[in-house]
PDB file of N, CA and C in Angstrom:
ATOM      1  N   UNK A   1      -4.539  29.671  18.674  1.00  0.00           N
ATOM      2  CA  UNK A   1      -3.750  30.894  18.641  1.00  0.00           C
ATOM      3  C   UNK A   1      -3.247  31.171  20.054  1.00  0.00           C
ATOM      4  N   UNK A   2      -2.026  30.932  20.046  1.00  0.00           N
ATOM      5  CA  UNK A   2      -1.182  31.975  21.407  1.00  0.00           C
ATOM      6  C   UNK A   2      -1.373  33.288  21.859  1.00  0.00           C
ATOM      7  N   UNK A   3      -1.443  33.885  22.657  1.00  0.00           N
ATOM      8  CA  UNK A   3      -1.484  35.340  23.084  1.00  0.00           C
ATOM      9  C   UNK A   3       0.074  35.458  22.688  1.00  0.00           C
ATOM     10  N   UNK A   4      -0.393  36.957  21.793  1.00  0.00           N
ATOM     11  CA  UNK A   4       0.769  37.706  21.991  1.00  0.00           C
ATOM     12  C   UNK A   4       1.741  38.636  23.114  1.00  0.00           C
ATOM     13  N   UNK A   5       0.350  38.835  23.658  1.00  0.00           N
ATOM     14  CA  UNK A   5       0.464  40.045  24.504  1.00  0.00           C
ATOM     15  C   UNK A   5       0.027  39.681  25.923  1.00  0.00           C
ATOM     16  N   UNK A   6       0.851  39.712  26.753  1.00  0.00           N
ATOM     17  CA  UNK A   6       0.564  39.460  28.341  1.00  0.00           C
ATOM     18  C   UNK A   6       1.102  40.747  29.144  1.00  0.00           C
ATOM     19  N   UNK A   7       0.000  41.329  30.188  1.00  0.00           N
ATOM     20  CA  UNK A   7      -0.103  41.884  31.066  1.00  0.00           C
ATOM     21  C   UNK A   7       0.078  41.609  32.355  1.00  0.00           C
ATOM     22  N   UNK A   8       0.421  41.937  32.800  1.00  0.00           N
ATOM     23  CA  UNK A   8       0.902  41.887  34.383  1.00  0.00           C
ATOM     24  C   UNK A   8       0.648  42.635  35.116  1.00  0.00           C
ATOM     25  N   UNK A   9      -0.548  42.534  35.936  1.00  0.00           N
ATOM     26  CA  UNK A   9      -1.602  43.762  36.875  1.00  0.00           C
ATOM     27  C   UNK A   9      -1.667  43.233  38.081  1.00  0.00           C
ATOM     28  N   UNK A  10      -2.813  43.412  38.687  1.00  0.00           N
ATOM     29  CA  UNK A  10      -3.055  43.450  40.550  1.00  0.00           C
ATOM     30  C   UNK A  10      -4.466  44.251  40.558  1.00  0.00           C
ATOM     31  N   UNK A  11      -5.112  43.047  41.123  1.00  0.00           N
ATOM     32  CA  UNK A  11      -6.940  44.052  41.531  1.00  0.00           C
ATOM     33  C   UNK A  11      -6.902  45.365  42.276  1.00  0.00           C
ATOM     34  N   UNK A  12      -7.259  45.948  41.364  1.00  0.00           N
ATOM     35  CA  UNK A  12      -7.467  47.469  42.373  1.00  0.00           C
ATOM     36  C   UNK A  12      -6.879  48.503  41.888  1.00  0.00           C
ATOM     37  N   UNK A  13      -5.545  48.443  40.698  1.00  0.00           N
ATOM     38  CA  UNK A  13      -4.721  49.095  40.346  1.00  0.00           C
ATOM     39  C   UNK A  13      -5.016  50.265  39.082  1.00  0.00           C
ATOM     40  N   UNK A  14      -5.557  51.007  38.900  1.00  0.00           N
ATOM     41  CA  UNK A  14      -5.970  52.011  38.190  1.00  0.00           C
ATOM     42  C   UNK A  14      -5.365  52.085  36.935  1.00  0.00           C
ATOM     43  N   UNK A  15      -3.934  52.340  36.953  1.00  0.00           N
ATOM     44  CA  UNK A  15      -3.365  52.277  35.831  1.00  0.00           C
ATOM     45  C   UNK A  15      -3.034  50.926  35.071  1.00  0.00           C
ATOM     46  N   UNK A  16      -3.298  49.867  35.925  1.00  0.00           N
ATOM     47  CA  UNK A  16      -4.005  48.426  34.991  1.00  0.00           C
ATOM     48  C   UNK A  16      -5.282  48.352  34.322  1.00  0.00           C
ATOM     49  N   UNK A  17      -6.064  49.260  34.959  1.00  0.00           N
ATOM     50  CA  UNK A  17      -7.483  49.163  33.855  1.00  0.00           C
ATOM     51  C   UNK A  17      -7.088  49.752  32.597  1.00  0.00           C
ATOM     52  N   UNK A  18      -6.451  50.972  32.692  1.00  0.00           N
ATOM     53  CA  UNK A  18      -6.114  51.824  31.639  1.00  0.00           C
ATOM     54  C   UNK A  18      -5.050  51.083  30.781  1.00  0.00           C
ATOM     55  N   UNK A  19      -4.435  50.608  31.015  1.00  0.00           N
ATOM     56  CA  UNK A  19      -3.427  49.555  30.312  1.00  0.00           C
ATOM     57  C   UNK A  19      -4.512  48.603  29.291  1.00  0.00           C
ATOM     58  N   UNK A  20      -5.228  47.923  30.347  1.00  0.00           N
ATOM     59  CA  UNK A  20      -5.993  46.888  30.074  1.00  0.00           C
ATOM     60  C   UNK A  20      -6.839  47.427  28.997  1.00  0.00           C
ATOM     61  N   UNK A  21      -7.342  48.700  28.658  1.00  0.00           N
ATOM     62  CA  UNK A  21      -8.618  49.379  27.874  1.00  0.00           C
ATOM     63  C   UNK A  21      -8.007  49.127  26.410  1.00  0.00           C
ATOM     64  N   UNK A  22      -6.529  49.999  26.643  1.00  0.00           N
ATOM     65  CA  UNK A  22      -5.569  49.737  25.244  1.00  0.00           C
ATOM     66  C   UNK A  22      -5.481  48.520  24.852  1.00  0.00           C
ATOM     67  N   UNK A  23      -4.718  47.725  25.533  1.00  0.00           N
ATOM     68  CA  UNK A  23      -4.372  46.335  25.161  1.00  0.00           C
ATOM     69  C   UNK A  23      -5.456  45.861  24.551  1.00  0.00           C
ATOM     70  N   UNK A  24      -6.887  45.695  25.013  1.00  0.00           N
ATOM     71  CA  UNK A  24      -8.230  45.032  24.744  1.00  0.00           C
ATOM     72  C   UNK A  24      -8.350  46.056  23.245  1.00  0.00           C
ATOM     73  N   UNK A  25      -8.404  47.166  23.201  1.00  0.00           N
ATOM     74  CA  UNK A  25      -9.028  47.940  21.791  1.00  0.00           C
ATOM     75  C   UNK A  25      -7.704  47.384  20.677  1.00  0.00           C
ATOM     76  N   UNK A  26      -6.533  47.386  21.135  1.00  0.00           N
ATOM     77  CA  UNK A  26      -5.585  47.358  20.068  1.00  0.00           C
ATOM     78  C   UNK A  26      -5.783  45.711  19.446  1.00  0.00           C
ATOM     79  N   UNK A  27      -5.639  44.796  20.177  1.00  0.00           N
ATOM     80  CA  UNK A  27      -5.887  43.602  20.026  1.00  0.00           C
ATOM     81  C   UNK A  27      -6.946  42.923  19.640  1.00  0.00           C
ATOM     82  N   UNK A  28      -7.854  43.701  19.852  1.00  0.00           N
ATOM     83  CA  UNK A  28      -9.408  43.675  19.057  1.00  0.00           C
ATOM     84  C   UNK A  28      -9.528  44.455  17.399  1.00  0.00           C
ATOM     85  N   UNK A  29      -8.871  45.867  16.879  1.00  0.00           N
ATOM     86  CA  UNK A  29      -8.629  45.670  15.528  1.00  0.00           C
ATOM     87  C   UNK A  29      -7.542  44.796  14.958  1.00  0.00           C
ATOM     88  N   UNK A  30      -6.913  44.276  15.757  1.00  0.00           N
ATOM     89  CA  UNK A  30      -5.293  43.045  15.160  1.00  0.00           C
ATOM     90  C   UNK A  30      -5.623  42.166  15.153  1.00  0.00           C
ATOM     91  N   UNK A  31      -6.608  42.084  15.850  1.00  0.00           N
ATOM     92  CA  UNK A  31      -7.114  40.045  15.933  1.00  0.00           C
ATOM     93  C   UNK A  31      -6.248  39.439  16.142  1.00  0.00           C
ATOM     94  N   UNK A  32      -5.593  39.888  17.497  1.00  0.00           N
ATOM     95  CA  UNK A  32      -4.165  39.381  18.161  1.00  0.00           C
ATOM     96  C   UNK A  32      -5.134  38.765  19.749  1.00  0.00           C
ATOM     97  N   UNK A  33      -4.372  38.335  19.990  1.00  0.00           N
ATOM     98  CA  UNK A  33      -4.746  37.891  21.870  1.00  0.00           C
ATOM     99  C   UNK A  33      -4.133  38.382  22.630  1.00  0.00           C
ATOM    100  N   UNK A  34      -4.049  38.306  24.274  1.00  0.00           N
ATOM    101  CA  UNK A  34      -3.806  38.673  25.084  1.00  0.00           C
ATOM    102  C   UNK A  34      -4.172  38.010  26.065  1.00  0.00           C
ATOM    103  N   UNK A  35      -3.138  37.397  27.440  1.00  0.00           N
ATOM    104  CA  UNK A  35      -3.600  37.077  28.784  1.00  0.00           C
ATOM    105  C   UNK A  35      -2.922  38.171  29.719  1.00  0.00           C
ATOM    106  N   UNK A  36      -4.000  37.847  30.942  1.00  0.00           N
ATOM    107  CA  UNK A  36      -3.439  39.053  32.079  1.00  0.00           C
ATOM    108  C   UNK A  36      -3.534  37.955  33.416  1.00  0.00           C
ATOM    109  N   UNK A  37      -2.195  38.306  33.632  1.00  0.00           N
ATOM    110  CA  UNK A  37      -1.588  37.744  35.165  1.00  0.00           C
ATOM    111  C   UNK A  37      -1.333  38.603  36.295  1.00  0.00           C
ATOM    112  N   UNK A  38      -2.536  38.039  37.177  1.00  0.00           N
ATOM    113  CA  UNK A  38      -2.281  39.012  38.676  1.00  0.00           C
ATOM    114  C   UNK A  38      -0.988  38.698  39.523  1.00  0.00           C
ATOM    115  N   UNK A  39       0.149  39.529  39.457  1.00  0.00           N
ATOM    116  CA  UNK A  39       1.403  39.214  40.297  1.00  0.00           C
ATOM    117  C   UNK A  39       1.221  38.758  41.830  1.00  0.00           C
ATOM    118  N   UNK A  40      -0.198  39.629  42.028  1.00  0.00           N
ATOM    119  CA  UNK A  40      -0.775  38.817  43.834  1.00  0.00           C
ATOM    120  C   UNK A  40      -0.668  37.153  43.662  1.00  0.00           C
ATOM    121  N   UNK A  41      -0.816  36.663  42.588  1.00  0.00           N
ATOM    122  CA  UNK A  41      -0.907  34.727  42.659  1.00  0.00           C
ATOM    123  C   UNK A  41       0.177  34.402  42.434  1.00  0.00           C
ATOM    124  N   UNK A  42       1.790  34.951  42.379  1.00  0.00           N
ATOM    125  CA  UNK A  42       2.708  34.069  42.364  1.00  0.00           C
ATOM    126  C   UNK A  42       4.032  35.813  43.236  1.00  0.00           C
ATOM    127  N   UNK A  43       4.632  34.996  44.449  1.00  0.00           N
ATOM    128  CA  UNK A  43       5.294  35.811  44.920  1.00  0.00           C
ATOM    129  C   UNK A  43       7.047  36.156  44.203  1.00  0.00           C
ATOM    130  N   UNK A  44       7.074  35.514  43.010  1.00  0.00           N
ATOM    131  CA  UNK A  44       7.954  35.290  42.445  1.00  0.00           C
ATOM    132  C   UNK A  44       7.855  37.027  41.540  1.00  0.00           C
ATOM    133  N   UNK A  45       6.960  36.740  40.796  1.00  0.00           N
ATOM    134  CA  UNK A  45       6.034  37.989  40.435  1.00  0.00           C
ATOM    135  C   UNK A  45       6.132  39.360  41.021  1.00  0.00           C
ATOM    136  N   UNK A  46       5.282  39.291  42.305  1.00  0.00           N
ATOM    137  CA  UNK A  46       5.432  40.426  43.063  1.00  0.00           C
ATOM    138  C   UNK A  46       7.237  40.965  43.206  1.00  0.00           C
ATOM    139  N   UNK A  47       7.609  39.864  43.347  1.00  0.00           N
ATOM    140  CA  UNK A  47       9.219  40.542  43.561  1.00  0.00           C
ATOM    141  C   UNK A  47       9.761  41.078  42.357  1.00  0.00           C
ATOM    142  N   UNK A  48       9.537  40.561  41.445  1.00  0.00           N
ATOM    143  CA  UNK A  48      10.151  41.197  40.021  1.00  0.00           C
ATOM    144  C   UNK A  48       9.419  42.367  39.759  1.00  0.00           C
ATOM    145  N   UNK A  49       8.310  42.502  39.619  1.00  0.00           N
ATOM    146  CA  UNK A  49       7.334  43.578  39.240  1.00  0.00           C
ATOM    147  C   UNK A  49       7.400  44.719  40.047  1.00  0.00           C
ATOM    148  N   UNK A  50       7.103  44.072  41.356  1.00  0.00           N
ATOM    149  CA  UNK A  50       6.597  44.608  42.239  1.00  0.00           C
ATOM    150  C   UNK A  50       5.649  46.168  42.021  1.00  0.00           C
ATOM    151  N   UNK A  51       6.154  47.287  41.942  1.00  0.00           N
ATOM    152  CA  UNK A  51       5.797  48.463  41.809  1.00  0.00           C
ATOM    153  C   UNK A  51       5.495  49.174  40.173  1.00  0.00           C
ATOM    154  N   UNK A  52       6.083  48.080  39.300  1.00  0.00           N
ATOM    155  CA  UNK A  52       6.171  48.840  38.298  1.00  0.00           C
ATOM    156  C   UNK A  52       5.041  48.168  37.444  1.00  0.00           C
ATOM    157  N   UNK A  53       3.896  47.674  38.217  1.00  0.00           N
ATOM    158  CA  UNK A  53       2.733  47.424  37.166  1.00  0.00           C
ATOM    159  C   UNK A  53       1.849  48.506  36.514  1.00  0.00           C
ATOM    160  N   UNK A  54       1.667  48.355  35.645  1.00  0.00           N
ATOM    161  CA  UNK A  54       1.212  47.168  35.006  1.00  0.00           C
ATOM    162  C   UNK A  54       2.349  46.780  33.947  1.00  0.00           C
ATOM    163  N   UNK A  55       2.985  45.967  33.759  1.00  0.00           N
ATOM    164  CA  UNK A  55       3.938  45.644  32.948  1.00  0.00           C
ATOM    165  C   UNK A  55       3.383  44.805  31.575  1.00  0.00           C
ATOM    166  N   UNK A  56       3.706  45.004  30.235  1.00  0.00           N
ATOM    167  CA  UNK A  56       3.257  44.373  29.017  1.00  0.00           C
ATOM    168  C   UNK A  56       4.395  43.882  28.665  1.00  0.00           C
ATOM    169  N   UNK A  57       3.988  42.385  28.211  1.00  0.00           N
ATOM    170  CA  UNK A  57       5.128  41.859  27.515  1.00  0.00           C
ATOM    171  C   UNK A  57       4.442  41.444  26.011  1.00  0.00           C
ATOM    172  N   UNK A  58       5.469  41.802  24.751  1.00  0.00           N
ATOM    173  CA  UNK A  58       4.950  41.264  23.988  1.00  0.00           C
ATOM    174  C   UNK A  58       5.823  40.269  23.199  1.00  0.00           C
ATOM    175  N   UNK A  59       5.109  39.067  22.258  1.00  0.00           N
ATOM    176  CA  UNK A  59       6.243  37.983  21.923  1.00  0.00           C
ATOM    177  C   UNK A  59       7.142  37.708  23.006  1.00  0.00           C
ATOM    178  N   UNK A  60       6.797  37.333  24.634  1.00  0.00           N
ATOM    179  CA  UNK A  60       7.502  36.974  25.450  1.00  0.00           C
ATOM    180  C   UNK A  60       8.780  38.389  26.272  1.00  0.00           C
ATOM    181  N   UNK A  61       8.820  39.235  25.091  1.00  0.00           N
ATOM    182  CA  UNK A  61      10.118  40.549  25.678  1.00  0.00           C
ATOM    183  C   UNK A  61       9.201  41.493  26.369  1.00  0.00           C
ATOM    184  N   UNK A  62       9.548  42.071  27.697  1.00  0.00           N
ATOM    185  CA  UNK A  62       9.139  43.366  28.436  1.00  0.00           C
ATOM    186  C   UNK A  62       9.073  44.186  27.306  1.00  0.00           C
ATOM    187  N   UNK A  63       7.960  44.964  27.126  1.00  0.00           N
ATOM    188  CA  UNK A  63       7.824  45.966  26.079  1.00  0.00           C
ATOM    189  C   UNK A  63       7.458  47.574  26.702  1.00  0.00           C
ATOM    190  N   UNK A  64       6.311  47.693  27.952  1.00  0.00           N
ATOM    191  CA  UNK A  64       6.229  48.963  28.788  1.00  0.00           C
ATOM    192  C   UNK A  64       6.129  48.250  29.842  1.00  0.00           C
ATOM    193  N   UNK A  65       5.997  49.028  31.068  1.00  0.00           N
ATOM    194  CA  UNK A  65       5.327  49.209  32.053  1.00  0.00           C
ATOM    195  C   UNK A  65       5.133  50.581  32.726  1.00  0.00           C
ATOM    196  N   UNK A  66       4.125  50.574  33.875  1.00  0.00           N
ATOM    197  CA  UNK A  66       3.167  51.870  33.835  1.00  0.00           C
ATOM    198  C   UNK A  66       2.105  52.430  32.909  1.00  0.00           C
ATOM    199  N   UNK A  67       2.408  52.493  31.987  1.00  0.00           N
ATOM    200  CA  UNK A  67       1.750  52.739  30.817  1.00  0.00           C
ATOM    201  C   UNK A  67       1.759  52.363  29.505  1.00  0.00           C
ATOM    202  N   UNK A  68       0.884  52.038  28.957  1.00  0.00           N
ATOM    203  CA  UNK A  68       0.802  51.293  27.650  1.00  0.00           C
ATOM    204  C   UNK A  68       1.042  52.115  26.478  1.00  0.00           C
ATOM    205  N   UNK A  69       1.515  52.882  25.761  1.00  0.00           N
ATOM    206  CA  UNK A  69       1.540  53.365  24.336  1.00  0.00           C
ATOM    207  C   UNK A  69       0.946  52.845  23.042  1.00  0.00           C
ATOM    208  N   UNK A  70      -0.427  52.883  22.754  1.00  0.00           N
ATOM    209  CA  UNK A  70      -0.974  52.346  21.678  1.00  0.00           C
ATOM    210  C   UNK A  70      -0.075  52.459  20.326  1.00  0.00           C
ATOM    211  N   UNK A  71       0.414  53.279  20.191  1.00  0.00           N
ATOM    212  CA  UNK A  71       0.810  53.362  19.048  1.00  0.00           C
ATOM    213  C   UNK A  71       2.012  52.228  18.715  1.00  0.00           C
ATOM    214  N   UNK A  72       2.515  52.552  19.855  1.00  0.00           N
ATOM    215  CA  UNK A  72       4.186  51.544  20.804  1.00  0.00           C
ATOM    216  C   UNK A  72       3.301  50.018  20.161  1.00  0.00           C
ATOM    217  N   UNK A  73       2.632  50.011  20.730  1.00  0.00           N
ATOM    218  CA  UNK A  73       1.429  48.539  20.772  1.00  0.00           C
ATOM    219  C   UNK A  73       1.862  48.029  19.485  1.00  0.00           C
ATOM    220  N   UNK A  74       0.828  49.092  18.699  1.00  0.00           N
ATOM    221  CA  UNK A  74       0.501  48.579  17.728  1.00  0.00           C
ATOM    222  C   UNK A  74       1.442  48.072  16.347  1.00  0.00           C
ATOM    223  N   UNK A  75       2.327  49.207  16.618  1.00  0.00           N
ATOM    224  CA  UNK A  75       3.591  48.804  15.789  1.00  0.00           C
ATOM    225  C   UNK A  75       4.445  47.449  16.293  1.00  0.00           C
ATOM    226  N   UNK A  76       4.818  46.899  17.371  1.00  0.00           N
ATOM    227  CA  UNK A  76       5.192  45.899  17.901  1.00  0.00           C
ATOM    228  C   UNK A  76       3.961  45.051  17.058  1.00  0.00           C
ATOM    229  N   UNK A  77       3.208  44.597  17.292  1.00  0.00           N
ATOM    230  CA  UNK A  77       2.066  44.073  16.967  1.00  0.00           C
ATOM    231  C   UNK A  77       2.275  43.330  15.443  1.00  0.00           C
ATOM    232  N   UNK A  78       2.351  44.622  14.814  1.00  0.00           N
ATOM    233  CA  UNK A  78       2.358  44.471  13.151  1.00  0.00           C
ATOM    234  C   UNK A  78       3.833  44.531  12.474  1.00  0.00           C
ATOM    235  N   UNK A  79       5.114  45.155  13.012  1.00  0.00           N
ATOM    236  CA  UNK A  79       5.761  44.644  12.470  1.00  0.00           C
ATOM    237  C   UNK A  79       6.458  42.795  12.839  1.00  0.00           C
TER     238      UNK A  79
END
């Protein structure tokens, strides 16, 4: 199984844990996946992102960043 859902964070970042809490609970009743990429390991990253982490992509398309919307989530998810 592929991850659906990729995150895009940075150690230390507060509103990546909180991202991260959703993503992990929503994807845990969907029995969906998820990887998370620190933009600090590729400077390609940092330049695109830069400020606006934590960014979620889902099925490959930007879906939030800053903040995650479970509900946002979950409907992406399932339809």
């Amino acid at each position: 199984m592929t991850a659906r859902v990729t995150l895009y964070s940075r150690p230390g970042c507060h509103l990546c844990d909180d991202a991260r809490a959703v993503i992990e609970r929503v994807c845990a009743d969907l029995g969906e996946e998820y990887v998370e990429v620190s933009i600090d390991d590729d400077p390609r990253l940092q330049e695109r992102f830069g400020e606006e982490i934590p960014v979620t992509f889902v099925d490959g398309r930007q879906h939030d960043f800053w903040r995650v919307d479970e509900t946002r989530l979950r409907a992406a998810l399932t339809s």
